[in-house]
C-alpha atoms as a PDB file:
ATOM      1  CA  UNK A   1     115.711 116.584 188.824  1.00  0.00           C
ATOM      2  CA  UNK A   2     115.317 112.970 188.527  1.00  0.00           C
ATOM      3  CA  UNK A   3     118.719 111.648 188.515  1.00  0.00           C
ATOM      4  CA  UNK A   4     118.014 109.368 185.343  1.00  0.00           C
ATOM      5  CA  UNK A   5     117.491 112.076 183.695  1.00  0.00           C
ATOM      6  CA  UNK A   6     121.017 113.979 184.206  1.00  0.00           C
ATOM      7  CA  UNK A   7     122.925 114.585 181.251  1.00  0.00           C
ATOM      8  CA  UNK A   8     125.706 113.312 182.302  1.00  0.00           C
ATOM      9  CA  UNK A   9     124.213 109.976 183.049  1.00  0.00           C
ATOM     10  CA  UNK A  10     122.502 109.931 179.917  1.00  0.00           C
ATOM     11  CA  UNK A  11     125.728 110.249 177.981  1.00  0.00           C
ATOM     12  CA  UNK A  12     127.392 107.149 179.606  1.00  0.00           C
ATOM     13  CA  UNK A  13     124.524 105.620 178.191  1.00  0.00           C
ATOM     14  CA  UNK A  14     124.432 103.649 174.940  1.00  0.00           C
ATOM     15  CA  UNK A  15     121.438 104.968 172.806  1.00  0.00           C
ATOM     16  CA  UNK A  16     119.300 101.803 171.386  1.00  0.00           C
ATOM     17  CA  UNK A  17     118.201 102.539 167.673  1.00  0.00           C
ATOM     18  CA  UNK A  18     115.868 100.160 165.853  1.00  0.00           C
ATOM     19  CA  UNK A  19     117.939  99.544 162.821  1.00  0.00           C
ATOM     20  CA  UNK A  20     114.895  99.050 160.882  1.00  0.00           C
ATOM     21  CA  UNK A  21     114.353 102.851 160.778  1.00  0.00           C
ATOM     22  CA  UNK A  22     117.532 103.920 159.457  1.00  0.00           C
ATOM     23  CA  UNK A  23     117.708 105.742 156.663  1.00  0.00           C
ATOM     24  CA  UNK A  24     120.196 104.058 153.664  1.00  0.00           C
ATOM     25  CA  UNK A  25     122.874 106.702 154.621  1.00  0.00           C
ATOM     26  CA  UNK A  26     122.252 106.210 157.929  1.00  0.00           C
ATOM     27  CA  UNK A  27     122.842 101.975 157.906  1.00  0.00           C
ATOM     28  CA  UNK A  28     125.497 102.451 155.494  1.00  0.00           C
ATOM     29  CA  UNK A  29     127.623 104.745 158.186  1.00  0.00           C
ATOM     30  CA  UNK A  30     127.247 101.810 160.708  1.00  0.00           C
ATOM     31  CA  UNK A  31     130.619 100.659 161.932  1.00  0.00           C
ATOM     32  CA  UNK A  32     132.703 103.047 159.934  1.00  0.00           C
ATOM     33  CA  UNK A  33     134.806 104.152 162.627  1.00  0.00           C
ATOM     34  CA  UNK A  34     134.771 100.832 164.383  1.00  0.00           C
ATOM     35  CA  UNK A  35     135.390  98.596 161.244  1.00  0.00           C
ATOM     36  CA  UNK A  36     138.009  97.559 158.653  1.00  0.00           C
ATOM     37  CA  UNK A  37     138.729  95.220 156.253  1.00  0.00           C
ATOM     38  CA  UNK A  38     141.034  93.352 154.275  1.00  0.00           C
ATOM     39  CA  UNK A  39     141.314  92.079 150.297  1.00  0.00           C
ATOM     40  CA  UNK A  40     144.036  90.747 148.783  1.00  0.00           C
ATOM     41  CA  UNK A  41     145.053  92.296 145.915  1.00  0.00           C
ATOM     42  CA  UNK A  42     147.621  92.380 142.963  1.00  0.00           C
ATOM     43  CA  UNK A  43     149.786  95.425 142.546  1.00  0.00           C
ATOM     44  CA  UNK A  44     152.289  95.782 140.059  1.00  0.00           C
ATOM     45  CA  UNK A  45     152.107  91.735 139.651  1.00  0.00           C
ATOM     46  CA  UNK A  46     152.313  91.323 143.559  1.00  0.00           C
ATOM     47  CA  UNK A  47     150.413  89.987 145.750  1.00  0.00           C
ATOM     48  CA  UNK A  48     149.122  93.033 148.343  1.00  0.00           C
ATOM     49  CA  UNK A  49     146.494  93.425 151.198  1.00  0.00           C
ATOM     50  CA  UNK A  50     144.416  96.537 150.915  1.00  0.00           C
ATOM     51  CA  UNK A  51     142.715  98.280 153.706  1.00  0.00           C
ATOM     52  CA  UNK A  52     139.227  99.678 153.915  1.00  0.00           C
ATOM     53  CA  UNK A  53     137.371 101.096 155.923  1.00  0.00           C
ATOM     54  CA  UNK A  54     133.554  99.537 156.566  1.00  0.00           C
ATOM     55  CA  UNK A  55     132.569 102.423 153.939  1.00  0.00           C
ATOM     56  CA  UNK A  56     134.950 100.746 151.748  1.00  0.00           C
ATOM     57  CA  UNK A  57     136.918 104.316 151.717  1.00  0.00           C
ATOM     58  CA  UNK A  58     140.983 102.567 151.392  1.00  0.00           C
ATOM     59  CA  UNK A  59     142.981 103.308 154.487  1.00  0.00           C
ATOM     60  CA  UNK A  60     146.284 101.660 153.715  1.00  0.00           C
ATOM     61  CA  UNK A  61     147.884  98.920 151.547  1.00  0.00           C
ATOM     62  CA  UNK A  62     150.684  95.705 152.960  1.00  0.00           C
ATOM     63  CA  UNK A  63     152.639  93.705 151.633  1.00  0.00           C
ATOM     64  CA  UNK A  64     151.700  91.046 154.478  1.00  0.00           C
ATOM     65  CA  UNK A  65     148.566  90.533 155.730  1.00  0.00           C
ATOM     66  CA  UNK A  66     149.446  89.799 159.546  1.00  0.00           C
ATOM     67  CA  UNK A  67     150.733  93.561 159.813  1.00  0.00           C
ATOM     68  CA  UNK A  68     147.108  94.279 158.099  1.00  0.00           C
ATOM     69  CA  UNK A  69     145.548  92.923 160.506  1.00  0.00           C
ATOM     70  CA  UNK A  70     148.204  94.560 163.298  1.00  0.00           C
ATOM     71  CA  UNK A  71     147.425  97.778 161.552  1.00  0.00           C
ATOM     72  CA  UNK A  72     143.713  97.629 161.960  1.00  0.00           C
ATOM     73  CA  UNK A  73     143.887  96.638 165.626  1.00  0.00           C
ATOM     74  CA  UNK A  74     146.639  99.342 166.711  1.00  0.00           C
ATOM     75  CA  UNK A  75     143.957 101.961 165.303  1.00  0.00           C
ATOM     76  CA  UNK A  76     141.487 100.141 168.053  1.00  0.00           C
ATOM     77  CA  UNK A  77     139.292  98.660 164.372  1.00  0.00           C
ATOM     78  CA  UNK A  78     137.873  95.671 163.800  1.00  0.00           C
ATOM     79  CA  UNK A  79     139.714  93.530 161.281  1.00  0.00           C
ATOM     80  CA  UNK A  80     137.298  91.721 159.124  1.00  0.00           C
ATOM     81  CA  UNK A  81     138.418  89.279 155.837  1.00  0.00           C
ATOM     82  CA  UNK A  82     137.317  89.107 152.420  1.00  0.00           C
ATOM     83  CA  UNK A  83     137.460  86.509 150.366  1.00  0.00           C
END
């Protein structure tokens, strides 16, 4: 067995995809896990911060957005900002 081709190897491994074959589902699932981001909002005629996820799926909601952005990194996420 050729040792580049040991499973275990291959798994440590980061596959390379050619994002211009993804299917729409596909591209849209990029970063999900890895990405979140933040909008201000008005609730209740307050100023908020809501919390997606890159799917836009909501995750949480703050009052302040430096503990959104603490949030996001203590669940090892990307914070990224709308505007």
């Amino acid at each position: 067995m050729n040792p580049q081709d040991d499973p275990a190897t291959l798994a440590a491994k980061p596959a390379l995809v050619d994002i211009r074959h993804l299917s729409p589902l596909e591209f849209a699932r990029l970063g999900v896990s890895q990405i979140a981001y933040i909008k201000p909002v008005m609730v209740e005629g307050s100023r908020a911060f809501a919390i997606h996820g890159a799917d836009g799926a909501p995750l949480a909601m703050t009052q302040d957005r430096e503990l959104a952005l603490a949030a996001i990194v203590q669940h090892e996420m990307v914070p990224i900002s709308l505007h």
